[in-house]
Protein backbone atom coordinates (compact mmCIF):
# COMPACT_ATOMS: atom_id res chain seq x y z
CA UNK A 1 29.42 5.47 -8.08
CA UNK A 2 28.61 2.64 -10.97
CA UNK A 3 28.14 0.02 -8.03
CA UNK A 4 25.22 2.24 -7.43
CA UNK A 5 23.70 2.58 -10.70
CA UNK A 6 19.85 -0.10 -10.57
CA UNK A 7 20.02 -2.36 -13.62
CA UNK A 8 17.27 -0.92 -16.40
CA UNK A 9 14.93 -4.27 -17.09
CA UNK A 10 11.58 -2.97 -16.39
CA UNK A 11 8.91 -2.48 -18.97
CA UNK A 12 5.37 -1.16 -18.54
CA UNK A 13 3.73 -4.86 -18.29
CA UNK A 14 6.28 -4.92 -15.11
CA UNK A 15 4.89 -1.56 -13.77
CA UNK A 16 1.52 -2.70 -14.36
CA UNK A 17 1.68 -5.30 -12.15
CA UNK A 18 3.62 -4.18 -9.30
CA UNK A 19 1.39 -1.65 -8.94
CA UNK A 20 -1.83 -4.02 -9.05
CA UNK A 21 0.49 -6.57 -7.58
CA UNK A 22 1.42 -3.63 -4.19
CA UNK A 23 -2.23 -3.38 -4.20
CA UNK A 24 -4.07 -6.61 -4.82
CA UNK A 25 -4.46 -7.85 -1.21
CA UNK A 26 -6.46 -4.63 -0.36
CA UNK A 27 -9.29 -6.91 -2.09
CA UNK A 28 -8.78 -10.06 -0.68
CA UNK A 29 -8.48 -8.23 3.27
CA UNK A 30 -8.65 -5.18 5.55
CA UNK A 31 -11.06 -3.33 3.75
CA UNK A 32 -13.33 -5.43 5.45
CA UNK A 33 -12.81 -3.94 8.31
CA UNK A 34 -15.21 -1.38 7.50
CA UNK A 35 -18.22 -2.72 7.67
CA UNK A 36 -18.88 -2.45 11.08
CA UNK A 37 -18.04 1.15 11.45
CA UNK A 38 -20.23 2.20 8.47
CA UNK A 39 -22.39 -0.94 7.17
CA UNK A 40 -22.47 -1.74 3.37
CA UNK A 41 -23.62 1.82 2.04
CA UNK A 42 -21.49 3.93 4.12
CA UNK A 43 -18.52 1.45 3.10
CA UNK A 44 -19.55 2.03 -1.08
CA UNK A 45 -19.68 5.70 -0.43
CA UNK A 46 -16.08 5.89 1.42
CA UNK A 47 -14.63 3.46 -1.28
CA UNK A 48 -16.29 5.93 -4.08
CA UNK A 49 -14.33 9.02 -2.23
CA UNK A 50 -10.96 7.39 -1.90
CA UNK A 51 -11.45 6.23 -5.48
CA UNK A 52 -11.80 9.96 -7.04
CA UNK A 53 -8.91 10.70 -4.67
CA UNK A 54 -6.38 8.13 -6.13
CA UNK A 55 -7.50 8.04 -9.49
CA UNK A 56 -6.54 12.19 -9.21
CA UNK A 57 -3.87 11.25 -7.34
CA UNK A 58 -2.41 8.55 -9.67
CA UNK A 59 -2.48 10.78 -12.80
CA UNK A 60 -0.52 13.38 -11.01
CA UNK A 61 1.62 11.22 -9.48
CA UNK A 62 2.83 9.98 -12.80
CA UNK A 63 4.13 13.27 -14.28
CA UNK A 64 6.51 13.56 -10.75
CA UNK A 65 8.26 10.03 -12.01
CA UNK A 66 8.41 10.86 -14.98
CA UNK A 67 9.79 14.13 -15.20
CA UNK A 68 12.43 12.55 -11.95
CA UNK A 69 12.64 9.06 -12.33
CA UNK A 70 14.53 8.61 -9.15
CA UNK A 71 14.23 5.08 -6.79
CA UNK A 72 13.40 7.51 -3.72
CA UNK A 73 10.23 8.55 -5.33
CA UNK A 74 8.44 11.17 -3.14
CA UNK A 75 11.34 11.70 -1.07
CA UNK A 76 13.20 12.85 -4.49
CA UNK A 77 9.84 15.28 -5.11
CA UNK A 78 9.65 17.10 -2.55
CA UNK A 79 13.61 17.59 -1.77
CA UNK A 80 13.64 18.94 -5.76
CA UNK A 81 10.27 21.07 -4.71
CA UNK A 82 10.55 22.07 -1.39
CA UNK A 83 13.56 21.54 0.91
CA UNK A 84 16.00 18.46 2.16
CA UNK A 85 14.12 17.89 5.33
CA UNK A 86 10.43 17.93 3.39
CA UNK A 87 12.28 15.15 1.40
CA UNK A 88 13.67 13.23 4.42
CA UNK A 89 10.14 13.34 5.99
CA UNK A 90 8.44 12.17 2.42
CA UNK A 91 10.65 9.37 2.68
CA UNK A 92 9.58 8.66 6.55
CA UNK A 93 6.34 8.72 5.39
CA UNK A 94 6.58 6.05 2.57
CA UNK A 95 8.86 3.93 5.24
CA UNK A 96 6.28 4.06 7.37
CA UNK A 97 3.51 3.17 4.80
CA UNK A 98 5.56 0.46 2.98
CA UNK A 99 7.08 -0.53 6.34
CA UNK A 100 3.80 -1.39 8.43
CA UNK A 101 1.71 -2.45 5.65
CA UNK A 102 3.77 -6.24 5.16
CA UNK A 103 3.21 -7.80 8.25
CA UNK A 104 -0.43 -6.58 8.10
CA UNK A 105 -0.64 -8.88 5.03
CA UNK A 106 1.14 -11.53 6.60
CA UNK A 107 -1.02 -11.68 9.42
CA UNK A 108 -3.86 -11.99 6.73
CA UNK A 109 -2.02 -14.80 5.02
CA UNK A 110 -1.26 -16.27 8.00
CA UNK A 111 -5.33 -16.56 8.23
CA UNK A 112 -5.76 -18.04 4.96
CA UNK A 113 -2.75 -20.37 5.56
CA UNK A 114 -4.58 -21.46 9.00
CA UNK A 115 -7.71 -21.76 7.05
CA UNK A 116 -6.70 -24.33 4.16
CA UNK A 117 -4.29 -26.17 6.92
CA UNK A 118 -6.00 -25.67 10.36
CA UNK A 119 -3.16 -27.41 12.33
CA UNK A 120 -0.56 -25.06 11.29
CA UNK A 121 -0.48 -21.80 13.71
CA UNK A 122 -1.48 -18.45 11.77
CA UNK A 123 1.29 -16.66 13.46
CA UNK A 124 3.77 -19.41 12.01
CA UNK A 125 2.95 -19.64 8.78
CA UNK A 126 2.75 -15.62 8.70
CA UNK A 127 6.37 -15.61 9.53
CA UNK A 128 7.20 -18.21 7.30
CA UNK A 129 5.67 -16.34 4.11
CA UNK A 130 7.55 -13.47 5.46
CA UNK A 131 11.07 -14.91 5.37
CA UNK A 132 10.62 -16.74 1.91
CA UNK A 133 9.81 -13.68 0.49
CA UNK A 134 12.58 -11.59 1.93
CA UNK A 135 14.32 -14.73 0.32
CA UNK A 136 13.03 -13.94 -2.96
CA UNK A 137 13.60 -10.04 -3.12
CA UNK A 138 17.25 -11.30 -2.75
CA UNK A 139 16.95 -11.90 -6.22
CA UNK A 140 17.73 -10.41 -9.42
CA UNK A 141 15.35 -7.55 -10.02
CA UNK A 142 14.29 -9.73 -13.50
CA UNK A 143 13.84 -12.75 -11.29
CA UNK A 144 11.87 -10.90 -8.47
CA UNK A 145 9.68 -8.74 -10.56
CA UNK A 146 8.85 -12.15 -13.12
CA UNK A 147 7.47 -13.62 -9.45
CA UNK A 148 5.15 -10.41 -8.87
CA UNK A 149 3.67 -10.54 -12.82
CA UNK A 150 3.19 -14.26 -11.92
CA UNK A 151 1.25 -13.79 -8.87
CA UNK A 152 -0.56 -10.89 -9.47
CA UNK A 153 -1.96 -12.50 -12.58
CA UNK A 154 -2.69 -15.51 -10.31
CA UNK A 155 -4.88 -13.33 -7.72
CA UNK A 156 -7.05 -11.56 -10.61
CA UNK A 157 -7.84 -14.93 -12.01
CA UNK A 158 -8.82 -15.90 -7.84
CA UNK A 159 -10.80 -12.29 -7.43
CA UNK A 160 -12.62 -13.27 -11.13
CA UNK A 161 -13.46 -17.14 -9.82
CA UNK A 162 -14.77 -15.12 -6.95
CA UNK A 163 -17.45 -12.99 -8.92
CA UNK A 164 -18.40 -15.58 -11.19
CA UNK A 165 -19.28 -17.74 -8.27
CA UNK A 166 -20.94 -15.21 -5.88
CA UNK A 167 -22.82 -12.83 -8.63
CA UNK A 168 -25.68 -15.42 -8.90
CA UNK A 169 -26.12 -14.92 -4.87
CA UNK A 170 -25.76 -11.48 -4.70
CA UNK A 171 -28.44 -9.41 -2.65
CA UNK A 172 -28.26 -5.95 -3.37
CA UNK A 173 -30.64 -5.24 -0.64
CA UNK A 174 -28.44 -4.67 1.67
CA UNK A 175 -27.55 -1.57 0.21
CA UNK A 176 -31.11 -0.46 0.32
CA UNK A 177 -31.97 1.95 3.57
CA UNK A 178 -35.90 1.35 3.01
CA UNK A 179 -35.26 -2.02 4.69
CA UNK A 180 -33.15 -1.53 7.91
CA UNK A 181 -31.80 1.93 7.46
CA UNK A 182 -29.19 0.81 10.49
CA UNK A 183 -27.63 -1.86 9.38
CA UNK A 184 -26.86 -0.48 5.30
CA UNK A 185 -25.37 2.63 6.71
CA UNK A 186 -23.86 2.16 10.44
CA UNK A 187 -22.85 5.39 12.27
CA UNK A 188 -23.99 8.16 9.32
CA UNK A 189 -21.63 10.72 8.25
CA UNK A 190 -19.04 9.57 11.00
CA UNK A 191 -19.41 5.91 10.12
CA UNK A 192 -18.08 7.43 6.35
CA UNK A 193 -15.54 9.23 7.76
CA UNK A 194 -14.12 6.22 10.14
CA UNK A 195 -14.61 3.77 7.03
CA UNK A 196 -12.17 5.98 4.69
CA UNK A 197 -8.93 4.06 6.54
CA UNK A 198 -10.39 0.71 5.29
CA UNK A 199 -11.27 2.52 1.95
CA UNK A 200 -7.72 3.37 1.26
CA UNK A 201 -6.43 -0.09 2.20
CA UNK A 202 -7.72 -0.80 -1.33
CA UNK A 203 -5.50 1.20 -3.22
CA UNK A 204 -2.59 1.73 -1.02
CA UNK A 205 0.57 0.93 -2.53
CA UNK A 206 -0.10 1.46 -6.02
CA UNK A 207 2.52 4.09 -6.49
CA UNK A 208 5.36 1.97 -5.31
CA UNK A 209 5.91 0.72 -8.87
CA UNK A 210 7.42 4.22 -9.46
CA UNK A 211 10.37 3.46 -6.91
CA UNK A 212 11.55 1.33 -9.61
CA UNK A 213 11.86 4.17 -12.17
CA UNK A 214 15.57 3.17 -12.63
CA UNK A 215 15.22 -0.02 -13.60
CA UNK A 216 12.54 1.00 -16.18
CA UNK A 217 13.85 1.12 -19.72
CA UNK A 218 11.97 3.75 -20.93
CA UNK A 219 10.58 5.50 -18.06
CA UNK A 220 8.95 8.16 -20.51
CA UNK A 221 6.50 5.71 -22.34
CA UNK A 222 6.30 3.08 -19.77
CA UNK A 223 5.30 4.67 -16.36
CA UNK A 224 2.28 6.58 -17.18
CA UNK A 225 1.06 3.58 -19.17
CA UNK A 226 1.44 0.82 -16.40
CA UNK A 227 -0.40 3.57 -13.73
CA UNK A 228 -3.30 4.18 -16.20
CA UNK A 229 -3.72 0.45 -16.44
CA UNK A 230 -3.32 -0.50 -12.78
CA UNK A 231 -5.69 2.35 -11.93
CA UNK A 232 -8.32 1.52 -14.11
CA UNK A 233 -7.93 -2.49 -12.96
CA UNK A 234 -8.00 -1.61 -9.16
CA UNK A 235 -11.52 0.48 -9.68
CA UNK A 236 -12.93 -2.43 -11.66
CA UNK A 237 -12.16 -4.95 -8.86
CA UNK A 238 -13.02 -2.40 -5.58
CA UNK A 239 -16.38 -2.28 -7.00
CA UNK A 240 -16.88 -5.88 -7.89
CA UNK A 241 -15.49 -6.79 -4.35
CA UNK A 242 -17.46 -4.45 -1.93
CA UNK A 243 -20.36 -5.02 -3.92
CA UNK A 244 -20.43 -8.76 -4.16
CA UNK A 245 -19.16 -9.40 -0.24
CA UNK A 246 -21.61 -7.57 0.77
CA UNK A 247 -24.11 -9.10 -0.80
CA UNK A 248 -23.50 -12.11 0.35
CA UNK A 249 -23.64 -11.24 4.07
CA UNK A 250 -20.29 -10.84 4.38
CA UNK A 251 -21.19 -6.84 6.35
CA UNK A 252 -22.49 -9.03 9.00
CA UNK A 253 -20.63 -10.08 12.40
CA UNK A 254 -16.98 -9.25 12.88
CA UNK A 255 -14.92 -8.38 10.36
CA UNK A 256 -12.55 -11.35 9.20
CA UNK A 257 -8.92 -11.54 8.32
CA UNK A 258 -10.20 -13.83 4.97
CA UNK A 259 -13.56 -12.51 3.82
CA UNK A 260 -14.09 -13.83 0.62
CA UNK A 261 -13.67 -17.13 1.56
CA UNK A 262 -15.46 -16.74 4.64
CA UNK A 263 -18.36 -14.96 2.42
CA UNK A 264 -18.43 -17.85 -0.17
CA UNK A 265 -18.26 -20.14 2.62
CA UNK A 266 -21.88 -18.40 3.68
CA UNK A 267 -23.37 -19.98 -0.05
CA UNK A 268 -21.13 -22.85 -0.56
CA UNK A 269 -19.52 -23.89 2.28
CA UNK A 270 -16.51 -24.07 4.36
CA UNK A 271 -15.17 -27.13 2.66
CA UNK A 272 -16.32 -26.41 -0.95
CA UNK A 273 -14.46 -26.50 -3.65
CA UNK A 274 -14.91 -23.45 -4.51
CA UNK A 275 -14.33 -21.65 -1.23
CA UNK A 276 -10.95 -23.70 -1.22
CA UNK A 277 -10.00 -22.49 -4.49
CA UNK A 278 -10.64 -18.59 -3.82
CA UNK A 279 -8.59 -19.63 -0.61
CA UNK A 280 -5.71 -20.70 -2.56
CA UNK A 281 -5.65 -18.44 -4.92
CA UNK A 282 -6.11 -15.55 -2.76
CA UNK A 283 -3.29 -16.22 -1.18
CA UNK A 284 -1.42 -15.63 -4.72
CA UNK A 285 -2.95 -11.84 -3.84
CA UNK A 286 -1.90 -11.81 -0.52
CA UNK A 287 1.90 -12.30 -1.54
CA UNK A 288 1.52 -10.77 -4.88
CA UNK A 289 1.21 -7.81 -2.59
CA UNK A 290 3.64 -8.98 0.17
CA UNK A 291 6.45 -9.42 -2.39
CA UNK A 292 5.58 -6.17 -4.51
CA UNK A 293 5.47 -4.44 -1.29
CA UNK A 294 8.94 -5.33 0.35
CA UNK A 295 9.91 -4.75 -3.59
CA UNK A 296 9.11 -1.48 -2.82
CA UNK A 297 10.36 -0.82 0.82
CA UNK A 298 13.76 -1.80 -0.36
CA UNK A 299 13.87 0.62 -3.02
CA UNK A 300 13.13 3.32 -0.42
CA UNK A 301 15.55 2.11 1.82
CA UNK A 302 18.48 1.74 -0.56
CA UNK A 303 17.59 5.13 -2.40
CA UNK A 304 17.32 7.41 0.98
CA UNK A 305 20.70 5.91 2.25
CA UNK A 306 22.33 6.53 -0.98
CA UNK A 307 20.47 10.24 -0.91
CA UNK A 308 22.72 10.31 2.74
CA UNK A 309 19.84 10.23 4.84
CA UNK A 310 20.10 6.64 5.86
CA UNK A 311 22.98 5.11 7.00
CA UNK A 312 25.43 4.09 4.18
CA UNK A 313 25.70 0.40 4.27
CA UNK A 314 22.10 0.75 3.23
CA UNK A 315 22.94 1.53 0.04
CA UNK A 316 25.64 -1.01 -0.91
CA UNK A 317 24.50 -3.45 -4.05
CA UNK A 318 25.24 -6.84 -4.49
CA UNK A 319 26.97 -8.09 -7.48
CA UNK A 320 23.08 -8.84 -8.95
CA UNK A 321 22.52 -5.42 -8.18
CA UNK A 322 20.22 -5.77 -5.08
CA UNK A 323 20.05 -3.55 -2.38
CA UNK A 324 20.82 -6.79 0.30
CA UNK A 325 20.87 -4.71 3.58
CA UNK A 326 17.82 -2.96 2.47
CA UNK A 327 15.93 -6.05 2.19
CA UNK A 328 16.98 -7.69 5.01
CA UNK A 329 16.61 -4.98 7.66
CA UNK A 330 13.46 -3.72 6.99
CA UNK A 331 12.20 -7.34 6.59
CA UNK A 332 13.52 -7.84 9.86
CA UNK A 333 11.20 -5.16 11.64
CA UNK A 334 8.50 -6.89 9.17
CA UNK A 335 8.87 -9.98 10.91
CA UNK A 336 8.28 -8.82 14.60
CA UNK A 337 5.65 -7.16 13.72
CA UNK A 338 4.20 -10.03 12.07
CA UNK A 339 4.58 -12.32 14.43
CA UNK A 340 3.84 -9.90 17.57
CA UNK A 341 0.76 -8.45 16.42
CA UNK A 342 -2.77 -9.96 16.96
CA UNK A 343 -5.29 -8.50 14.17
CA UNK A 344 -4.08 -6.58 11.07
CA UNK A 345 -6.23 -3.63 11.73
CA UNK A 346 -3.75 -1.67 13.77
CA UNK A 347 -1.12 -2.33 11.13
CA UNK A 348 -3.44 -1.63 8.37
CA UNK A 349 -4.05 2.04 9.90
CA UNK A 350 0.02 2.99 10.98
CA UNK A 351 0.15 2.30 6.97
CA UNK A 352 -2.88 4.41 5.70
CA UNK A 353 -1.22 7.47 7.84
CA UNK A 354 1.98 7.27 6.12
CA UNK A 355 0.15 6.99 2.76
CA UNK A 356 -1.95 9.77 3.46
CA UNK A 357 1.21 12.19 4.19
CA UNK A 358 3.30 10.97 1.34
CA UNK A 359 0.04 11.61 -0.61
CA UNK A 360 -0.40 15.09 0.60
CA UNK A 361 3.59 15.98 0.36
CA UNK A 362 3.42 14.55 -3.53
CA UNK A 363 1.24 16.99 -4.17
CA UNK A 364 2.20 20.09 -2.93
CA UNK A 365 5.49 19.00 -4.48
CA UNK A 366 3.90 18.78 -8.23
CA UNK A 367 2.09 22.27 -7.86
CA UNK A 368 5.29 23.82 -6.37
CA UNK A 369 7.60 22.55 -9.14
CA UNK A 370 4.57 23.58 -11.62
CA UNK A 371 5.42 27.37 -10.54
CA UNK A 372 8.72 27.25 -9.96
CA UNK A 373 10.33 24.63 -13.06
CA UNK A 374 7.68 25.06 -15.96
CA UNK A 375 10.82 24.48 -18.49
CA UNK A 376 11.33 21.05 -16.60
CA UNK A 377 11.06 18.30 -18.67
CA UNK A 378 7.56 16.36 -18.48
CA UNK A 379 7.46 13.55 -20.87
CA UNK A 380 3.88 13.19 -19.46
CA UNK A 381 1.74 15.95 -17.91
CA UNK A 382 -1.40 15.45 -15.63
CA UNK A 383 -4.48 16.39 -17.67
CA UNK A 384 -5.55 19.02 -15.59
CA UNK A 385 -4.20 21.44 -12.44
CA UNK A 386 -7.79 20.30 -10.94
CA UNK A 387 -6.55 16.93 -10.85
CA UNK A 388 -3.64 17.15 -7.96
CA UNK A 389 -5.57 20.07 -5.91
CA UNK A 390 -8.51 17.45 -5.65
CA UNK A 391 -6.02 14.64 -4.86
CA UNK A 392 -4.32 17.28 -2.06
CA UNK A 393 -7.78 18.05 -0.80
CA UNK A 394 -9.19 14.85 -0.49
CA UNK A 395 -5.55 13.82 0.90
CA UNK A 396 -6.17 16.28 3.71
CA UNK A 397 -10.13 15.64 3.92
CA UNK A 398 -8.54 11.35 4.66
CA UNK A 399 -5.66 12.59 6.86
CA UNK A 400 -9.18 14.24 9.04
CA UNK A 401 -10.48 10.97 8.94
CA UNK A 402 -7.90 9.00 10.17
CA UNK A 403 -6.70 11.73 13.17
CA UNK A 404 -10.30 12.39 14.03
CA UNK A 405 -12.29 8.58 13.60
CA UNK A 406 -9.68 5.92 13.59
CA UNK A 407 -6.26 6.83 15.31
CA UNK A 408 -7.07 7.86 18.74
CA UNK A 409 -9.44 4.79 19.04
CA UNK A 410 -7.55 2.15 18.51
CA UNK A 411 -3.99 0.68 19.71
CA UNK A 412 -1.63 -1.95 18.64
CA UNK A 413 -1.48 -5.13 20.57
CA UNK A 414 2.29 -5.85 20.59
CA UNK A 415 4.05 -8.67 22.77
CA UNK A 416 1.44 -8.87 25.18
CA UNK A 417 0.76 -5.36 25.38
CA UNK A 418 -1.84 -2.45 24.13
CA UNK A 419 0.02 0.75 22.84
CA UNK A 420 -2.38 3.58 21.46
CA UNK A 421 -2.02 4.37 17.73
CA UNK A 422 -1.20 8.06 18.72
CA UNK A 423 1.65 6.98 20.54
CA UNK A 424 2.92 4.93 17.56
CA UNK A 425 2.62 7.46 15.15
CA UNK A 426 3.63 10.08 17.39
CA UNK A 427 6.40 8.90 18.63
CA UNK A 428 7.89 7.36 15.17
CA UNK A 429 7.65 10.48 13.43
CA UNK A 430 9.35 12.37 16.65
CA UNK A 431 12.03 9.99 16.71
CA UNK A 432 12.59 10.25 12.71
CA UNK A 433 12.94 14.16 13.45
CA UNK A 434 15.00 13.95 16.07
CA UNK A 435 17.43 11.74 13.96
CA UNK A 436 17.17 13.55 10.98
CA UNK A 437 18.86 16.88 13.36
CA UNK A 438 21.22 15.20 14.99
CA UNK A 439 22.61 12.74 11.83
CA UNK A 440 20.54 12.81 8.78
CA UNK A 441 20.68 16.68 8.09
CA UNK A 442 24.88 16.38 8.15
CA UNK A 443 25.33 12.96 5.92
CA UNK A 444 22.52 14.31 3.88
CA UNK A 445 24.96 17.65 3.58
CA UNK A 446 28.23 15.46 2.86
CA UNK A 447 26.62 13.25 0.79
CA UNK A 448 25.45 16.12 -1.55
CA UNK A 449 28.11 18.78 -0.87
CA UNK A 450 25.69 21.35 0.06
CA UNK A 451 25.50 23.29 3.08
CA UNK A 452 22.75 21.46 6.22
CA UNK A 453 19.21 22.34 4.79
């Protein structure tokens, strides 16, 4: 149906930086968060894992939009590889990534609002960011993704005022285990293992850009190109960001919804000029990655109704071409959960799960369709088989991580009360099943004109 048809505008400058953009607040907060489960060293060494695993990961992931540039990304993957259900469930899983990880940024901006303008509530202003942006992704898809180039290039200029100020402060002895073994490297091997959540909160997102494959103009020359890019920027700044924090005592105490400013703060002080500024400008990251984010969710949205598995008024375009209902919906879930939840490191982990399993199902999806379609058209090809089985291995070695360390320890405070990650997880995917049996399976059916798969 042409009033279904994305509007091709994107070029590989635009992929570049919705993909740092999706990302960018994964420097600015949440990694953060673990520090006190593994200390500086163990944190380095579980951001130096998740790094060979998305840097494989990315690479691969770019020959699946290439060779089918579809808007439901994974979900289009692994129903082409595997079956209509594994598709449905790829989809769950980026919903569930790209669904929980925007009100864990808002609650983070929320911080950094409170910080620079103590008498305003953090809960408020998280909200508030929320809605404007849901505001702005009502735009044009020229007009929303011109806003994302903006602010992404506004929160690498705050991340580079950051290291020029704090490099001449640094002390790398904190990642030294002569000199207090306990504090470098909290917890050992398990302290690694519970740190690999917070690890992946640095990259997570990045291959959202590729759920705007239809609006790119050449999808061929311009994905692969604005991955490479992002990929290579992201490992530039992790390193740069652990490194520096840390060395500035910002691995001490309890973790912080706005550590670099609360790190600078340490050197320069609260009211600084400098502290301000990375303030302010981190905030650019914060919803460089808010925006790029619901950017993404939308797509998902609007692209799994039109597949049939989502209800259909999902799917209907404005006359600009956006995908209104999927904005406003899933912004609407965004906003209780912004302005419910108490700390972002609940959120942050719900997100890192669904990651983790649209990870895993990418895959699995690449090596199937490697066997089964080698005549399929791949205007780029991953360098190497190695490169997805690591990225499937260490997707699965995470996915251990996060069942074993992090899930079944903590809970999400929501209105007033504590519900157990487990349960969350648990009882969303259950529910997604249970939906996708009764409804999806059918409309999916009609929708294509195949028999229920």
């Amino acid at each position: 149906m042409p009033e279904q048809s994305l509007h091709k505008s994107l070029r590989t400058v635009h992929i570049w930086s919705l993909a740092v953009g999706m990302v960018i607040s994964g420097q600015y907060f949440g990694w953060n968060y673990g520090f006190p489960v593994a200390g500086p060293l163990g944190m380095l060494i579980a951001a130096a894992i998740v790094t060979v695993f998305y840097a494989c990961f990315i690479f691969s992931y770019a020959e699946l939009s290439t060779s089918i540039p579809a808007a439901d990304g994974p979900s289009a993957y692994c129903r082409r590889a595997l079956s209509p259900f594994f598709g449905f469930l790829a989809g769950v899983a980026v919903l569930i990534e790209f669904g929980f990880a925007p009100p864990a940024i808002a609650v983070a901006t929320g911080a950094y609002v409170h910080a620079l303008v103590p008498a305003l509530p953090a809960s408020v202003a998280s909200i508030s960011v929320f809605v404007v942006f849901i505001g702005v992704n009502l735009l044009a898809v020229e007009g929303a993704a011109l806003v994302e180039l903006i602010a992404t290039l506004l929160a690498l200029a705050g991340l580079a005022l950051y290291y020029g100020a704090a490099l001449p402060h640094v002390d790398l002895s904190v990642f030294s285990t002569a000199h207090g073994a306990g504090e470098a490297w909290v917890g050992g091997t398990s302290g690694v293992l519970a740190a690999v959540p917070f690890a992946i909160w640095l990259y997570l997102g990045v291959e959202g850009a590729a759920m705007t494959a239809e609006e790119v103009r050449d999808p061929r020359r311009d994905i692969p190109r604005g991955f490479i890019a992002a990929i290579l920027t992201l490992a530039t700044s992790t390193v740069l960001t652990l490194v520096i924090t840390a060395g500035l005592g910002g691995a001490a105490g309890e973790a912080a919804d706005n550590p670099l400013p609360a790190a600078l703060a340490g050197v320069y002080g609260a009211t600084s000029w400098v502290t301000g500024g990375v303030t302010l400008i981190g905030l650019c990251g914060l919803v460089a990655s808010l925006h790029g984010i619901i950017f993404g969710l939308s797509r998902q949205t609007f692209a799994l109704a039109r597949a049939g598995y989502l209800p259909r008024p999902l799917a209907r375009l404005s006359s600009r071409g956006v995908p209104v209902w999927a904005v406003l919906l899933p912004g609407l879930f965004g906003v209780i959960c912004a302005g419910s939840a108490d700390f972002a490191d609940a959120l942050i982990v719900l997100s890192v799960c669904g990651a983790i399993l649209m990870a895993c199902l990418s895959m699995i999806a690449l090596l199937v369709l490697r066997r089964r379609e080698p005549d399929l058209p791949r205007p780029y090809r991953a360098p190497s088989l190695v490169l997805p089985w690591v990225a499937l291995l260490l997707g699965l070695f995470s996915l251990y991580c996060v069942l074993t360390e992090t899930l079944g320890r903590a809970a999400l405070p929501i209105f007033g009360a504590s519900m157990p990650l487990t349960v969350v997880l648990s009882g969303l995917l259950a529910l997604a099943c249970l939906y996708y049996l009764l409804v999806g399976r059918r409309r999916f059916a009609e929708r294509q004109g195949d028999d229920p798969g």
